[in-house]
Each structure stands twice: as C-alpha cells, then as structure tokens.
N, C-alpha and C. Protein backbone atom coordinates (compact mmCIF):
# COMPACT_ATOMS: atom_id res chain seq x y z
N UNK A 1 100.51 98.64 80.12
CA UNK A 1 100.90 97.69 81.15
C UNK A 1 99.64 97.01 81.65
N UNK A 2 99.68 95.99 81.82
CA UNK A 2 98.31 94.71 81.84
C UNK A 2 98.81 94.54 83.59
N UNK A 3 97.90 94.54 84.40
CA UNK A 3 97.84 93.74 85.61
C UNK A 3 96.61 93.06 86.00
N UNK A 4 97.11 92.27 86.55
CA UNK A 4 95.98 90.84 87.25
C UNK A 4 95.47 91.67 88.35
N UNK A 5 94.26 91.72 88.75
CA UNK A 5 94.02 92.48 90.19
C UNK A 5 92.85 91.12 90.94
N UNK A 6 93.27 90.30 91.75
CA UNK A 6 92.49 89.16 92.61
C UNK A 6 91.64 90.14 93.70
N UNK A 7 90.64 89.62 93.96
CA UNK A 7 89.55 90.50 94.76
C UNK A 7 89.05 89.15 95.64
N UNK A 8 88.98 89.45 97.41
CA UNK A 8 87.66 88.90 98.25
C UNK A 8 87.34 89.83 98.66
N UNK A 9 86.48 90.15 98.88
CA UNK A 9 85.35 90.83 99.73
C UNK A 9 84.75 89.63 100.71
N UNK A 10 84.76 90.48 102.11
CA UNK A 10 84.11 90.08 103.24
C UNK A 10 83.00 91.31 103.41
N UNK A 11 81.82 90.81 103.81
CA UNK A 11 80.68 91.91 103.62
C UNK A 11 80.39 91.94 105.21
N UNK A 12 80.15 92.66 106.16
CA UNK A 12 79.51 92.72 107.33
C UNK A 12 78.89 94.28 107.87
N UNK A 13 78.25 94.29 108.68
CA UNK A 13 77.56 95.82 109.41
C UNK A 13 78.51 97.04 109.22
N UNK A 14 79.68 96.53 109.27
CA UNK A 14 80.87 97.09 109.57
C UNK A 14 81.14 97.98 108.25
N UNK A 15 80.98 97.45 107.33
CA UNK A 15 81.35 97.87 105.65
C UNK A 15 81.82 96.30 105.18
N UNK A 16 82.47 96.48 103.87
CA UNK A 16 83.12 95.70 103.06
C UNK A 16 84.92 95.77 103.37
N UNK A 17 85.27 95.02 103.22
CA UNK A 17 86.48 94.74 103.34
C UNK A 17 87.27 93.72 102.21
N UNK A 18 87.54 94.72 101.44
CA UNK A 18 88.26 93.98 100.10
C UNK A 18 89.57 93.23 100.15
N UNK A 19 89.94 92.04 100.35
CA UNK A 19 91.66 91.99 100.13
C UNK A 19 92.05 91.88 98.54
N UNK A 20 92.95 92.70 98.30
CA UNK A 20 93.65 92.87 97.16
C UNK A 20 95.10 92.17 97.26
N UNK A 21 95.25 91.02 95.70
CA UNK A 21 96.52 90.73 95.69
C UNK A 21 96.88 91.49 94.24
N UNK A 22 97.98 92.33 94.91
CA UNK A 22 98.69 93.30 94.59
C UNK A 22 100.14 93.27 94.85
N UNK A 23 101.08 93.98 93.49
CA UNK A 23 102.82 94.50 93.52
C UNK A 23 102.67 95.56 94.29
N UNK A 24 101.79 95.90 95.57
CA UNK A 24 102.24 97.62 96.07
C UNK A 24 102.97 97.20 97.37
N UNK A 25 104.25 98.25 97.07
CA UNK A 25 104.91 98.12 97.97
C UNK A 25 104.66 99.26 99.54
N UNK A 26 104.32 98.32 100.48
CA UNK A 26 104.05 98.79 101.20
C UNK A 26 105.15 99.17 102.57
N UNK A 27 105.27 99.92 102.97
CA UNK A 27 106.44 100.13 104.61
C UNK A 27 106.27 98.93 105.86
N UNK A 28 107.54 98.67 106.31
CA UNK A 28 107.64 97.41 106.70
C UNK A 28 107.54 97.97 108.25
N UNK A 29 107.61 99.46 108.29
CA UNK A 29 107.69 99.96 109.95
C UNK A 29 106.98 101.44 109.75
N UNK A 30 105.93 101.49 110.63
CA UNK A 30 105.66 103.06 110.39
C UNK A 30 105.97 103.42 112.39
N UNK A 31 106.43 104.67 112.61
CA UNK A 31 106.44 105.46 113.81
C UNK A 31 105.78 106.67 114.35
N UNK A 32 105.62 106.90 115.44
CA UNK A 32 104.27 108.26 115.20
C UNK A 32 104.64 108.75 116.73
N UNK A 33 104.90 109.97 116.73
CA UNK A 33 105.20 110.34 117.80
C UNK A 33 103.68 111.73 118.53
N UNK A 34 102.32 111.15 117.90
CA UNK A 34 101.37 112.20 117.63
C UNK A 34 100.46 111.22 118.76
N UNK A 35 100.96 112.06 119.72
CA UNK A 35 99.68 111.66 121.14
C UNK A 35 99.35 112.74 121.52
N UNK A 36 98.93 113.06 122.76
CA UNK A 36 98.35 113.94 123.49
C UNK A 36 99.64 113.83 125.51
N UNK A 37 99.74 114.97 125.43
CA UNK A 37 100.44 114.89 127.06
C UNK A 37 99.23 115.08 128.08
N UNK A 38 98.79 114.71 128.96
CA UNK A 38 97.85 115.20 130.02
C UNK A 38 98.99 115.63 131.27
N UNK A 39 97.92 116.44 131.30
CA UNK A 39 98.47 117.21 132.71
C UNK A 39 98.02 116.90 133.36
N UNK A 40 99.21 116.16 134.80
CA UNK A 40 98.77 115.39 135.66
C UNK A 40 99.30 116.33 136.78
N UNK A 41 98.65 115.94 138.20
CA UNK A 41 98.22 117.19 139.55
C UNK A 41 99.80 117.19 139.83
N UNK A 42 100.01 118.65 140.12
CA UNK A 42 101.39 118.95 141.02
C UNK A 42 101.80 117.27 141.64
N UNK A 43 103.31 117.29 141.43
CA UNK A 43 103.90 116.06 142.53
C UNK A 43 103.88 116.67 143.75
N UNK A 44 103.89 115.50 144.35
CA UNK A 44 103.81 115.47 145.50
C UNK A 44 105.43 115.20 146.28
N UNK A 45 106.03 115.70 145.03
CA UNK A 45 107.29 115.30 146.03
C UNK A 45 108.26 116.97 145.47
N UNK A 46 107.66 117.52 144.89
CA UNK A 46 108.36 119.39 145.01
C UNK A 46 107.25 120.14 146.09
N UNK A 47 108.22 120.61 146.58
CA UNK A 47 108.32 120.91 147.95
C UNK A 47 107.37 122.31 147.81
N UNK A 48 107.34 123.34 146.77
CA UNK A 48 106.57 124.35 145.77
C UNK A 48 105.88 124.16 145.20
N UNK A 49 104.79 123.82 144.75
CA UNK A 49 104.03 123.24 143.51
C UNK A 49 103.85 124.32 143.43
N UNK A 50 103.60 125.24 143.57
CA UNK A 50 103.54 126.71 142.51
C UNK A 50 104.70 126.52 141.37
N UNK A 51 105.51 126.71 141.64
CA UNK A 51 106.75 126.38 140.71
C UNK A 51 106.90 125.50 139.83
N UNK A 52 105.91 124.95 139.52
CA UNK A 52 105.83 123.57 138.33
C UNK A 52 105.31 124.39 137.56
N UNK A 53 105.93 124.08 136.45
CA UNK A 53 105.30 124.95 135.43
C UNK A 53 104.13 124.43 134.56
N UNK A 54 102.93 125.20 134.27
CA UNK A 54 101.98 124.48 133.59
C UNK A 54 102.35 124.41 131.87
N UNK A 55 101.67 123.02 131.57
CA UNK A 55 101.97 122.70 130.30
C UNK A 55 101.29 123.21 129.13
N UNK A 56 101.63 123.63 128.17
CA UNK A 56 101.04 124.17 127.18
C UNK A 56 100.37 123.45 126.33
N UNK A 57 99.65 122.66 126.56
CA UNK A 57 99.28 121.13 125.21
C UNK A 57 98.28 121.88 124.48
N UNK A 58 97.50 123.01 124.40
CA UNK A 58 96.43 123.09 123.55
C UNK A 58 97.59 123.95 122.09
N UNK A 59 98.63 124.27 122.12
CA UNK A 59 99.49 124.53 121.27
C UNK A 59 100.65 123.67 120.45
N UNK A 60 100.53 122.47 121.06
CA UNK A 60 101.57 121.55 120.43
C UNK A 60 101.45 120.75 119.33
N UNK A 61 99.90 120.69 119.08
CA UNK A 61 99.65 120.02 117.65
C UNK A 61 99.42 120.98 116.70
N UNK A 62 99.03 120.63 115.27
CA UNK A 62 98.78 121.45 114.03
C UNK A 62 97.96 120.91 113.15
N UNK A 63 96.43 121.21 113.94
CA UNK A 63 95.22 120.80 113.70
C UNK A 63 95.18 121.23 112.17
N UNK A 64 94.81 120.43 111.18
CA UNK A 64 93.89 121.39 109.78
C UNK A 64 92.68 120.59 109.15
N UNK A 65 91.75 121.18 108.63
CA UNK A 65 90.57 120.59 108.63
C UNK A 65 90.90 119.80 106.60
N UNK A 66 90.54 118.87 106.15
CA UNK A 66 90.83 118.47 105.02
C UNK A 66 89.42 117.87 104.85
N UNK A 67 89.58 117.28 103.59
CA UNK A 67 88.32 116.77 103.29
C UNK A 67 88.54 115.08 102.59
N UNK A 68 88.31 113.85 103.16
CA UNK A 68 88.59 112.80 102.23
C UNK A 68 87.47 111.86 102.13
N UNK A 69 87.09 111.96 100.34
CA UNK A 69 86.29 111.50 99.63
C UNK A 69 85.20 112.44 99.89
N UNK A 70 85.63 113.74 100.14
CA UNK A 70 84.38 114.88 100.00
C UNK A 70 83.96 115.02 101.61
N UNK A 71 84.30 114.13 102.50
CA UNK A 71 83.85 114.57 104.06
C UNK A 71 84.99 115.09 104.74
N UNK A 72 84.77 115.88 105.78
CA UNK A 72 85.57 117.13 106.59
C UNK A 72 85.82 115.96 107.35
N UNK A 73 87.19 115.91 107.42
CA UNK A 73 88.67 115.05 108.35
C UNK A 73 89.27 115.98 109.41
N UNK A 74 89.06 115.64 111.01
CA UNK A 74 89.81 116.50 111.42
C UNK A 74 91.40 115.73 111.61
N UNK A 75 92.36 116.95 110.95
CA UNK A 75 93.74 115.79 110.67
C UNK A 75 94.81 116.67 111.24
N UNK A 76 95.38 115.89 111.59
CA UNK A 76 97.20 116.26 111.99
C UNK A 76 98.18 116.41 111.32
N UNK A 77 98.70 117.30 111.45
CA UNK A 77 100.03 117.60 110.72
C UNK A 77 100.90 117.08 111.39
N UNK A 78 101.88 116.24 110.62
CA UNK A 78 102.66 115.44 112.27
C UNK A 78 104.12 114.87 111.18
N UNK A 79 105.20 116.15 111.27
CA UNK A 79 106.33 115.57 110.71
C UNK A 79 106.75 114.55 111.37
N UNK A 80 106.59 113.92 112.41
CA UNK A 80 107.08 112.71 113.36
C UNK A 80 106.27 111.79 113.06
N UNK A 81 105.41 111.46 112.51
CA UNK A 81 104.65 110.42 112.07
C UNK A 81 105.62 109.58 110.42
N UNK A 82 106.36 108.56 110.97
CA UNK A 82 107.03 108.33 109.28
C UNK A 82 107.06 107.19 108.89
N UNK A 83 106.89 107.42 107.36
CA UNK A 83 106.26 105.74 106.93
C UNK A 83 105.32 105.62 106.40
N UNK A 84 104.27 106.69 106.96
CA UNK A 84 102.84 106.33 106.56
C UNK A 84 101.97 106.79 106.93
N UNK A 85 101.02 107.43 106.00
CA UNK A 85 99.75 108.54 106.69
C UNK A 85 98.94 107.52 106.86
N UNK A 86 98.08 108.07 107.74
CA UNK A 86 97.36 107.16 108.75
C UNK A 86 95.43 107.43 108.73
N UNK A 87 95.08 106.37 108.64
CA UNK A 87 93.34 106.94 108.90
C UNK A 87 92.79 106.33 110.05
N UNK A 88 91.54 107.41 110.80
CA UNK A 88 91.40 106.60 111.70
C UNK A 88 90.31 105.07 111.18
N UNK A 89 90.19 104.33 112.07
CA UNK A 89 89.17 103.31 111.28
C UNK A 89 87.66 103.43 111.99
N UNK A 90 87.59 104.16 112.66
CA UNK A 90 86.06 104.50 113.00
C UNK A 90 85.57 106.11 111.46
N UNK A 91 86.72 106.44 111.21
CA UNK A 91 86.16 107.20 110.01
C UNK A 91 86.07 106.49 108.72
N UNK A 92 87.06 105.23 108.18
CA UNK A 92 86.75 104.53 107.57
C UNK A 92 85.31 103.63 107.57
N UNK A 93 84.51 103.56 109.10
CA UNK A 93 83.56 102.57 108.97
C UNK A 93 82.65 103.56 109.16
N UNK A 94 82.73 104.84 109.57
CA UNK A 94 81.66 106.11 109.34
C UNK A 94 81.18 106.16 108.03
N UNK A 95 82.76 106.31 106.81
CA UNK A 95 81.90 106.73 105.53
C UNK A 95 82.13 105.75 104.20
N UNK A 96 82.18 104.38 104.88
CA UNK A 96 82.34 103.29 104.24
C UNK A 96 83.32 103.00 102.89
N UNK A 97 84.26 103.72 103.51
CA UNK A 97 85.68 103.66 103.15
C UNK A 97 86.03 102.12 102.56
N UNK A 98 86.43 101.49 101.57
CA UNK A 98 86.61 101.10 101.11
C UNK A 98 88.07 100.20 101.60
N UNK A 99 87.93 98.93 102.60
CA UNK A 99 89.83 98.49 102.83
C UNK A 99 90.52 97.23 102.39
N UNK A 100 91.52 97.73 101.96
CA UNK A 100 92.31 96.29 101.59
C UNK A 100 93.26 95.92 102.20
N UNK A 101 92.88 94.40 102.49
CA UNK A 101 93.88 93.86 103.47
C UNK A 101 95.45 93.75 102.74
N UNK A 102 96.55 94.05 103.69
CA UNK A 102 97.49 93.80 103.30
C UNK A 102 98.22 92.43 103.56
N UNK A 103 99.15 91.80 103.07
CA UNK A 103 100.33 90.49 103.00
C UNK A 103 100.08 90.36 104.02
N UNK A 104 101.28 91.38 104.99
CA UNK A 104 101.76 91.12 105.53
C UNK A 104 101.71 92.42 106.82
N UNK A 105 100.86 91.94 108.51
CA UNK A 105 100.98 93.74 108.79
C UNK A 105 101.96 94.09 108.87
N UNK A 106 101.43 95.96 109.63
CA UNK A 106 102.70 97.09 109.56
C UNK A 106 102.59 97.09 110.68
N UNK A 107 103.97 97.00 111.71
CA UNK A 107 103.94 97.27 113.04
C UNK A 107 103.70 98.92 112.90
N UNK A 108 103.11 99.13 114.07
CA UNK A 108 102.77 100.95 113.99
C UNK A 108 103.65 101.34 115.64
N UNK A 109 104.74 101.97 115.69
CA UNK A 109 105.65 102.37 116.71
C UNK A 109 105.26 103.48 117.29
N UNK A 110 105.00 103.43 118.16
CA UNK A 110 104.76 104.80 119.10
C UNK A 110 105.72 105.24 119.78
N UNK A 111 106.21 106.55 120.43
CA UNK A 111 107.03 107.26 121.21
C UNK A 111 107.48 106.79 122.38
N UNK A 112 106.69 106.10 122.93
CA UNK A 112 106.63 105.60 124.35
C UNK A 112 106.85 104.33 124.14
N UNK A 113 108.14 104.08 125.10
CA UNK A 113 108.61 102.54 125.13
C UNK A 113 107.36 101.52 125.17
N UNK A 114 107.62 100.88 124.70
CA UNK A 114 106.64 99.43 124.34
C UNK A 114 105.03 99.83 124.10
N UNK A 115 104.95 100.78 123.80
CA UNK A 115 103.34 101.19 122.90
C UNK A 115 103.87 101.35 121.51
N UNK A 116 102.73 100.25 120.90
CA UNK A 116 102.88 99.87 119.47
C UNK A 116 101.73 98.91 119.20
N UNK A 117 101.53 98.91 117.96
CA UNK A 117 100.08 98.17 117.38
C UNK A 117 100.52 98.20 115.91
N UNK A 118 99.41 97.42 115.10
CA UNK A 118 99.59 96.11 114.28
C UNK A 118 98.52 96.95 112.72
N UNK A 119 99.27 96.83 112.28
CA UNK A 119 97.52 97.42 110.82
C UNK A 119 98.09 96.51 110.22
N UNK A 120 96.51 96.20 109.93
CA UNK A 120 96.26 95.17 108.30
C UNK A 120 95.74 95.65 107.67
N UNK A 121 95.18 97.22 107.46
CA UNK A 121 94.62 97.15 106.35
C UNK A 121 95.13 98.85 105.62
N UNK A 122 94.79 99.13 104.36
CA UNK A 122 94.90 100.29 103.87
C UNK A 122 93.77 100.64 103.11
N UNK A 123 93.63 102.05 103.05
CA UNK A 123 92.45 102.60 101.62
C UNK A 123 93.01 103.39 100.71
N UNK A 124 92.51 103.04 100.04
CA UNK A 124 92.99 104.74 98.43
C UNK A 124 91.85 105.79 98.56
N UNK A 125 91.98 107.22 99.63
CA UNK A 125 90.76 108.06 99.56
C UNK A 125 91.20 109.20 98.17
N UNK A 126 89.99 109.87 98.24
CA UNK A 126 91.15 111.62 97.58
C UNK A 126 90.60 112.52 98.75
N UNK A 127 92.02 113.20 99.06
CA UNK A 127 92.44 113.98 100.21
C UNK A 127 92.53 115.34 99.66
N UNK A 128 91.56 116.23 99.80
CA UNK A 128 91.78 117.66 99.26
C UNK A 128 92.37 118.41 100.84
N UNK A 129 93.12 119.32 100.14
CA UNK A 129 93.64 120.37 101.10
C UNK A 129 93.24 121.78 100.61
N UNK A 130 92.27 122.32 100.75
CA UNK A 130 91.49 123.46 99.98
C UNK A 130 91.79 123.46 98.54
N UNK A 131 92.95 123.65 98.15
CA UNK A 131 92.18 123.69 96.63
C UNK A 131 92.69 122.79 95.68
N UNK A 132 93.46 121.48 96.55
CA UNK A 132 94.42 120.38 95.89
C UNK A 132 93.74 119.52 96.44
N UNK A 133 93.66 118.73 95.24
CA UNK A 133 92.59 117.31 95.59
C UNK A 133 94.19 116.38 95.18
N UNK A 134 94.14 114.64 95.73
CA UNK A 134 94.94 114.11 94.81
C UNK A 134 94.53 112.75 95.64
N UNK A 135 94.95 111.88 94.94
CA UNK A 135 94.42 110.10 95.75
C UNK A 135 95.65 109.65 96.43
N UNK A 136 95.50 109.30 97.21
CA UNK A 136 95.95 109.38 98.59
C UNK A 136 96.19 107.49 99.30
N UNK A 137 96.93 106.87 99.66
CA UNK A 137 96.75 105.78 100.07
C UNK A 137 97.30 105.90 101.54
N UNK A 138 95.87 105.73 102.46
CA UNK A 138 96.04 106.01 103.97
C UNK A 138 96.49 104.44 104.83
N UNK A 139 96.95 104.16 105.74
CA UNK A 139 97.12 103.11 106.49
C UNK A 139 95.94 103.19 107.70
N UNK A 140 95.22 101.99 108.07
CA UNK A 140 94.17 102.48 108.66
C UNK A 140 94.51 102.10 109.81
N UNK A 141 93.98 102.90 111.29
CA UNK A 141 94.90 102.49 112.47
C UNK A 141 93.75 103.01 113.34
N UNK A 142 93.91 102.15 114.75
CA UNK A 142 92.89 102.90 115.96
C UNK A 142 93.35 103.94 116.54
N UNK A 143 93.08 105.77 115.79
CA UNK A 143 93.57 106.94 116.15
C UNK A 143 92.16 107.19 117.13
N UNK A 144 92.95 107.77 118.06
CA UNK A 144 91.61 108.23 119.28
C UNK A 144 91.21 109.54 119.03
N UNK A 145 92.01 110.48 119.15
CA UNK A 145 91.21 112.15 118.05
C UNK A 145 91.20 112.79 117.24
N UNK A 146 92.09 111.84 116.47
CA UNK A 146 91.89 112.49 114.59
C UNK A 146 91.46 111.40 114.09
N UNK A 147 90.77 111.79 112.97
CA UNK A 147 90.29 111.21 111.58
C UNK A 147 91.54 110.81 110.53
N UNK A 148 92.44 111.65 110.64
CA UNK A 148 93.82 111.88 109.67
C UNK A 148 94.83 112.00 110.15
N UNK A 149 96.19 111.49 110.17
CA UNK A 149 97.50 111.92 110.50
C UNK A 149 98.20 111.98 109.09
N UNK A 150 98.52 113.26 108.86
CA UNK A 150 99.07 113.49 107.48
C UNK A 150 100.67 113.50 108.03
N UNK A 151 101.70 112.58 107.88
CA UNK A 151 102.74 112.68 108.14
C UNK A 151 103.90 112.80 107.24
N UNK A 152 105.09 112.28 107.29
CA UNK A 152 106.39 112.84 106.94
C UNK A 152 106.31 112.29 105.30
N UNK A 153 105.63 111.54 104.65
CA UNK A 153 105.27 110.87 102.90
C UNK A 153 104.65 112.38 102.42
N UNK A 154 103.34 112.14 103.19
CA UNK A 154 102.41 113.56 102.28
C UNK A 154 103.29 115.12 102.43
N UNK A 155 103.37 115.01 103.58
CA UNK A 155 104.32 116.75 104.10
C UNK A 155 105.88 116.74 103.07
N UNK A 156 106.91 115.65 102.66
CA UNK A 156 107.58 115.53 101.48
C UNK A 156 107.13 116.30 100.21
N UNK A 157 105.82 115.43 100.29
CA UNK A 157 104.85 115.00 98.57
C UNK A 157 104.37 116.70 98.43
N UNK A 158 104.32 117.53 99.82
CA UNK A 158 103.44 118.75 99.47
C UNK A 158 104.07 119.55 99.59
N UNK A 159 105.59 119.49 99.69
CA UNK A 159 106.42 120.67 99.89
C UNK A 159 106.43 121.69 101.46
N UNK A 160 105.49 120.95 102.43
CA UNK A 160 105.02 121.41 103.52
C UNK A 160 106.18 122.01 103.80
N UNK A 161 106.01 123.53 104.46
CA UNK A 161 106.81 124.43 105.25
C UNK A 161 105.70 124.52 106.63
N UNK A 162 106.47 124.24 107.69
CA UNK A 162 106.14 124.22 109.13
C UNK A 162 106.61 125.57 109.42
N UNK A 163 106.04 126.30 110.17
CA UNK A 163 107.00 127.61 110.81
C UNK A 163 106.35 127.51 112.34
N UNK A 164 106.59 126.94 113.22
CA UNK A 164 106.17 126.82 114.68
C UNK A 164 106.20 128.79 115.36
N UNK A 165 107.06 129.02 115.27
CA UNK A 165 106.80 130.37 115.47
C UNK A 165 105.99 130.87 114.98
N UNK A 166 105.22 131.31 114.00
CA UNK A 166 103.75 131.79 113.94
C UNK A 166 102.75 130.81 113.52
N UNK A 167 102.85 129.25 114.05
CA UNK A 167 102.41 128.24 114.07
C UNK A 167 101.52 128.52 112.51
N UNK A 168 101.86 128.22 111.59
CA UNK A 168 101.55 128.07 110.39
C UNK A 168 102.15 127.29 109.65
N UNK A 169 100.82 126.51 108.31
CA UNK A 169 101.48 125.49 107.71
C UNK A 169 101.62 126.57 106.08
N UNK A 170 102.46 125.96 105.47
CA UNK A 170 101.99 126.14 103.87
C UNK A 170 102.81 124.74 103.29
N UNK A 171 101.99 124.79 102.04
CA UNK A 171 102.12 123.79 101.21
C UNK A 171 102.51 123.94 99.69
N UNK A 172 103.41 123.09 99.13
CA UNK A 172 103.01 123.89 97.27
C UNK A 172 102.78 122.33 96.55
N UNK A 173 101.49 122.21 96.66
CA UNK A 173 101.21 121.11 95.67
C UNK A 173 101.98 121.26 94.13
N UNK A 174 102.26 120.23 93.41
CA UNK A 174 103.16 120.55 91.91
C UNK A 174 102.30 120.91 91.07
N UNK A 175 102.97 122.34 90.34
CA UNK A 175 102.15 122.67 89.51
C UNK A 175 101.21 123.89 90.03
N UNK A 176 101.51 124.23 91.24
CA UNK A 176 100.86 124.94 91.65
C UNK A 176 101.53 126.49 92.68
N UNK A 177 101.20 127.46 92.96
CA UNK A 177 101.35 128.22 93.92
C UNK A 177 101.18 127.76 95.36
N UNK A 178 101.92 128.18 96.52
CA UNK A 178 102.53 127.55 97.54
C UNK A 178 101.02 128.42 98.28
N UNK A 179 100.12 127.10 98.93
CA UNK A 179 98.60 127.97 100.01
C UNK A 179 99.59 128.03 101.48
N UNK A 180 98.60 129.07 102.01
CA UNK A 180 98.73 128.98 104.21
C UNK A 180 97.36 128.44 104.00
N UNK A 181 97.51 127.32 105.36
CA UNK A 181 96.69 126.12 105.37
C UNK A 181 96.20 127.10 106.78
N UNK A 182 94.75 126.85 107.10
CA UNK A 182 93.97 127.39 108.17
C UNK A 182 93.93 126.75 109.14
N UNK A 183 94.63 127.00 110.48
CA UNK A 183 95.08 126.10 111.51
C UNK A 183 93.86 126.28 112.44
C-alpha cells in the first residue's frame, strides 16, 4: 500500500511542529472526568463543622509511572477519560516530542459544566508499561499534573482490570501474561 505523506514544519524555541496531511481518523469529541477535588474550609452555613466529613483525594486517582520515548511519565489511569489518551504539552516541549497538527480540532470536555478546551495537535510516542513497549498516538492537551492520561482507548487496548478495592491495576498486553502495574 503506497501513501502520499505532505509535511510543514514550523521550527521555533519551542520544538518543531510538523503538520501532516494524512487518512487518520481522528475523534471528533474527547471527555475527561480526571481533575483534582480541593478541599475547601468547613461551610459556614452547618451549624457542626466537626461533622463534615473530610475528603479523601490523596486516594481517588491511579497514579503509575510509564515511560514515553524512554523518559519516566507520571500518568493516570483514568477509565473516564474517552476518546483519547492525552499528553501533557509542557512534556511534549520538555523532550521534544515530535507534533502534528490536526484538520480539524478536538473539543476536549471536562466534568464540570462549561470547562472544555480545544487540541490541535497529536504525537506518535512508544509508551512502555514495564515490560510492554508499543507506539502509541497521544492527543496533546494543557494537563496541570500529569505528563499522561492513559484513558478508556489504551485501558480497552490493554485488557486493563481496575480493582478499586485493593486499588490495583493489571493489564494483559496481546500475546502476553496479564502484569500488576505499581501504583
């Protein structure tokens, strides 16, 4: 199979920025329900503030350390993220990640009424998970504390088993025996 592959490159401080005209079909909506809750001071309108219960946030995500293009990613496991794994773009311009602009952007939907943002661009990294390497096409987005949101495409693609009760991941890449991923 013969394909045409058209190339610009824009060069700046920043890195390179390739647009590719390309048949890849890309998601017309990605959603992500992977923020952070802060705990904000007792209200002021329960009459007990002892009785508010404190929030558990250092347990609600499912941190795992990965590696893409050979550098340590700190990434999210995030079945609520769908559509599209995600990179951050300060790690793309850290290790001069390679991006191609897309057509047309991807609205990026967040949890919270009317928070949402715009990507134009994507990369092809390889994403090892200890002992499974494989190439990977990330959507690149302004994530504030991960490097990676591995969501509901890759967690499909890896056979991911979640067990929240002893907060553990495993995975069975194809072709392979099913790992526990080190949380």
């Amino acid at each position: 199979m013969n394909c045409t592959l058209n190339k610009n490159q824009i060069r700046s401080t920043a890195g390179t920025i390739t647009h590719e005209i390309t048949e890849v079909t890309h998601p017309s909506k990605i959603t992500s329900a992977a923020q952070f809750i802060l705990e904000d001071p007792p209200s002021p309108y329960i009459k007990d503030n002892s009785s508010q219960p404190p929030l558990d946030v250092a347990k609600e995500h499912l941190p795992v350390t990965t590696k893409i293009n050979g550098q340590p990613a700190k990434t999210l496991v995030d079945q609520q993220t769908a559509g599209a794994d995600l990179i951050s773009n300060k790690f793309c311009t850290l290790y001069n990640l390679p991006l191609y602009s897309l057509k047309n952007p991807i609205i990026l939907q967040m949890t919270m009424k009317g928070s949402k943002g715009s990507i134009s661009y994507y990369t092809k990294v390889n994403c090892e998970w200890l002992e499974w390497s494989e190439e990977r096409i990330l959507y690149v987005a302004a994530l504030k504390d991960w490097d990676v949101i591995l969501g509901s495409p890759e967690l499909r693609h890896a056979k991911a088993v979640i067990n929240m009760g002893t907060i553990s991941i495993t995975i069975q890449p194809p072709s392979q025996n099913r790992i526990t991923l080190a949380l």
